[in-house]
C-alpha atoms as a PDB file:
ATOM      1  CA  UNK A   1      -0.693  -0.028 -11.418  1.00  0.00           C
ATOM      2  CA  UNK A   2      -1.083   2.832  -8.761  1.00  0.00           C
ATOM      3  CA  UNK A   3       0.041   2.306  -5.157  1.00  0.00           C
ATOM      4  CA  UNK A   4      -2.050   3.333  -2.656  1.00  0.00           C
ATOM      5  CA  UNK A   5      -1.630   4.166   0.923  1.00  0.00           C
ATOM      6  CA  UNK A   6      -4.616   3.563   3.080  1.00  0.00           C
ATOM      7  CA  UNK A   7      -4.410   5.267   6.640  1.00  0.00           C
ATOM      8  CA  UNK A   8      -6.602   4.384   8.990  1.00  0.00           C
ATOM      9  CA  UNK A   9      -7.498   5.260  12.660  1.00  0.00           C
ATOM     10  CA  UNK A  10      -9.389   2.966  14.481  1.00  0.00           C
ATOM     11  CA  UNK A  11     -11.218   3.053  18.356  1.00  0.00           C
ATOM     12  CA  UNK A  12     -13.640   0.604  19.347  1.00  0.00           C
ATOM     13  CA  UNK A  13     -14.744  -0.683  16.129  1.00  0.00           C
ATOM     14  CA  UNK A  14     -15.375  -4.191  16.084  1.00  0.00           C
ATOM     15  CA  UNK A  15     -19.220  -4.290  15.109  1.00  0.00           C
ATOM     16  CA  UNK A  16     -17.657  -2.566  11.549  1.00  0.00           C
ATOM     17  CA  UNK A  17     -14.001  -2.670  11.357  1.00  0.00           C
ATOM     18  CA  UNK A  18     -13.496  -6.353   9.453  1.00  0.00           C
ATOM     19  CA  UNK A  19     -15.991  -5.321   6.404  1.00  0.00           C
ATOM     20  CA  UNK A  20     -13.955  -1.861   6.270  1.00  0.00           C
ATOM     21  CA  UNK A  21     -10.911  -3.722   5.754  1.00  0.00           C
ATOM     22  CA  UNK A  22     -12.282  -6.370   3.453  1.00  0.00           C
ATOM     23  CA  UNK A  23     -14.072  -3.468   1.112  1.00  0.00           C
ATOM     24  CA  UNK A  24     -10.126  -1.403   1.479  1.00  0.00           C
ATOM     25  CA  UNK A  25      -8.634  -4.343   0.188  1.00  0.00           C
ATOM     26  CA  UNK A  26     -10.717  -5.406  -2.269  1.00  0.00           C
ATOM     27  CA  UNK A  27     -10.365  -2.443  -4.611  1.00  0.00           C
ATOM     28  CA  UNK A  28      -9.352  -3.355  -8.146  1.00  0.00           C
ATOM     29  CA  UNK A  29      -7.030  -2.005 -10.681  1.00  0.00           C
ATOM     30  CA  UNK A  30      -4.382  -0.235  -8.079  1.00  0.00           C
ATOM     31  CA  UNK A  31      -1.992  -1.649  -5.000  1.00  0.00           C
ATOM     32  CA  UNK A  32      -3.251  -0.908  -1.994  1.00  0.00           C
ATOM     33  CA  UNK A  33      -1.850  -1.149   1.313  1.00  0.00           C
ATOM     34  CA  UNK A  34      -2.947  -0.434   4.524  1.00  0.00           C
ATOM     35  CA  UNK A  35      -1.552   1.549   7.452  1.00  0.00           C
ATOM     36  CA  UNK A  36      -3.967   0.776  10.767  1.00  0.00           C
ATOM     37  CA  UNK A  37      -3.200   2.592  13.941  1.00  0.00           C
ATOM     38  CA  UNK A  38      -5.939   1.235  17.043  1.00  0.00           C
ATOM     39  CA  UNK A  39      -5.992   4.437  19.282  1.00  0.00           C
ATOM     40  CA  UNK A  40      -6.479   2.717  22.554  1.00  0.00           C
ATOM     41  CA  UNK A  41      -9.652   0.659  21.863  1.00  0.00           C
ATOM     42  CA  UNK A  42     -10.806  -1.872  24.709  1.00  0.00           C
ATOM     43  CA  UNK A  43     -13.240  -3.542  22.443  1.00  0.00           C
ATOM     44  CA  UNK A  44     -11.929  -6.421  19.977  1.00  0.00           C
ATOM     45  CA  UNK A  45     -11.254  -4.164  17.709  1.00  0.00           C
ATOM     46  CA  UNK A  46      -7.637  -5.094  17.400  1.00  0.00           C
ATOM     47  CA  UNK A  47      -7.765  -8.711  17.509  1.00  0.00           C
ATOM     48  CA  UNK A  48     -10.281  -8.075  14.440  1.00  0.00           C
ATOM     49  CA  UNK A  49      -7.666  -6.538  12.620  1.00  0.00           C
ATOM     50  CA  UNK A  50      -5.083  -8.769  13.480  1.00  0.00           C
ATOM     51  CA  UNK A  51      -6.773 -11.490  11.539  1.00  0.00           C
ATOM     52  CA  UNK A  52      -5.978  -9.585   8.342  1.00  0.00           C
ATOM     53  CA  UNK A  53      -1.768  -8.770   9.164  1.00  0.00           C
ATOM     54  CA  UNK A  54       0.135  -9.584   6.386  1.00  0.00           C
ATOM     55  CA  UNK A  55       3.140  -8.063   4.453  1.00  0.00           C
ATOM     56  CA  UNK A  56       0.221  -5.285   3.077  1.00  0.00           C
ATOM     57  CA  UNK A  57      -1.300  -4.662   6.497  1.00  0.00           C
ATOM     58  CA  UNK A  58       0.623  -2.509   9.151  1.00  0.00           C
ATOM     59  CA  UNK A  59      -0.838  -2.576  12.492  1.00  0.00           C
ATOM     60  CA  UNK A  60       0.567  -0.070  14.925  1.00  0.00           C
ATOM     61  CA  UNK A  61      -1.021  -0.672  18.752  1.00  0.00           C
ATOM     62  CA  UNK A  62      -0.789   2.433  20.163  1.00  0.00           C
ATOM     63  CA  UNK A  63      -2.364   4.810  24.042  1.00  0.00           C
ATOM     64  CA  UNK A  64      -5.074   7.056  22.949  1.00  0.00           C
ATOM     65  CA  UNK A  65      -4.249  10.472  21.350  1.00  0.00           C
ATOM     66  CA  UNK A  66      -7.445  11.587  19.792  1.00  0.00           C
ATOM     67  CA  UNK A  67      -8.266  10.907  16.169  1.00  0.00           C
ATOM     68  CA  UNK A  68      -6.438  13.824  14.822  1.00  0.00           C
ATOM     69  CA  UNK A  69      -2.941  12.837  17.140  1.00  0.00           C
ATOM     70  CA  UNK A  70      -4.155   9.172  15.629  1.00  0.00           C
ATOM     71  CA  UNK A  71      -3.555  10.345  12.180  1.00  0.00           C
ATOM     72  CA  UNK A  72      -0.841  12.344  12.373  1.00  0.00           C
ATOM     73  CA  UNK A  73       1.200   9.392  13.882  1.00  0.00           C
ATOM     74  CA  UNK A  74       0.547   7.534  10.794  1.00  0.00           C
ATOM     75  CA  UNK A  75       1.205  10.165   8.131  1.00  0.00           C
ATOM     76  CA  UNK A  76       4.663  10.495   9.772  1.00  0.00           C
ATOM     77  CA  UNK A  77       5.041   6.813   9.528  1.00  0.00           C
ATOM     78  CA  UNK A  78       4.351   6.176   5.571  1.00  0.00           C
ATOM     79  CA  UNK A  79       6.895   6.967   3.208  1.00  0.00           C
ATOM     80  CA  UNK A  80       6.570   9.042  -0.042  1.00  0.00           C
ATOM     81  CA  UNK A  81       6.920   5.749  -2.279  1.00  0.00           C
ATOM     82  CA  UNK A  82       2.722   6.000  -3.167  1.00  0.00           C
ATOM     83  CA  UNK A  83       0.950   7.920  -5.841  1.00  0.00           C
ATOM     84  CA  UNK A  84      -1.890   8.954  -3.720  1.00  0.00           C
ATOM     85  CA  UNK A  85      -2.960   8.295  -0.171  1.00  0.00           C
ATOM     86  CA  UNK A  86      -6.282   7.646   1.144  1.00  0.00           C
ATOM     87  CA  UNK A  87      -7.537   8.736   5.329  1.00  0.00           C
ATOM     88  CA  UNK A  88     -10.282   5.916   6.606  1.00  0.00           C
ATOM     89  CA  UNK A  89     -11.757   6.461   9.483  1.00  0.00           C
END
């Protein structure tokens, strides 16, 4: 089974952000998990994702940087352990 690493940037999502992570996760056929940096949001968006922390879920809670800055703080964070990775945004 292929491992996946999911990065994802998030800021001010709520309205969208639990179906994103419920149609991430529920990919068949490969081992996904999921790398979620909130860039600052003063929605709910983070205690939306909190609901879904577990041992495949990595939440970082971070100022904001920018999208790009977002991103870039995650792709030094994941290690090279996955066949492919994935950017969701």
């Amino acid at each position: 089974m292929k491992k996946i690493a999911v990065l994802m940037s998030t800021y001010n999502g709520e309205k969208y952000i639990e179906q994103q992570i419920k149609s991430i996760l529920a990919q068949e056929n490969v081992d996904v998990t999921l790398y979620i940096r909130d860039d600052g949001s003063f929605d709910n968006t983070v205690y939306c994702i909190k609901k879904f922390q577990d041992k495949n879920i990595n939440i970082i809670i971070g100022d904001n940087k920018g999208p790009c800055n977002s991103f870039l703080e995650l792709v030094n964070l994941v290690d090279d352990t996955y066949d492919y990775y994935a950017f969701s945004d």
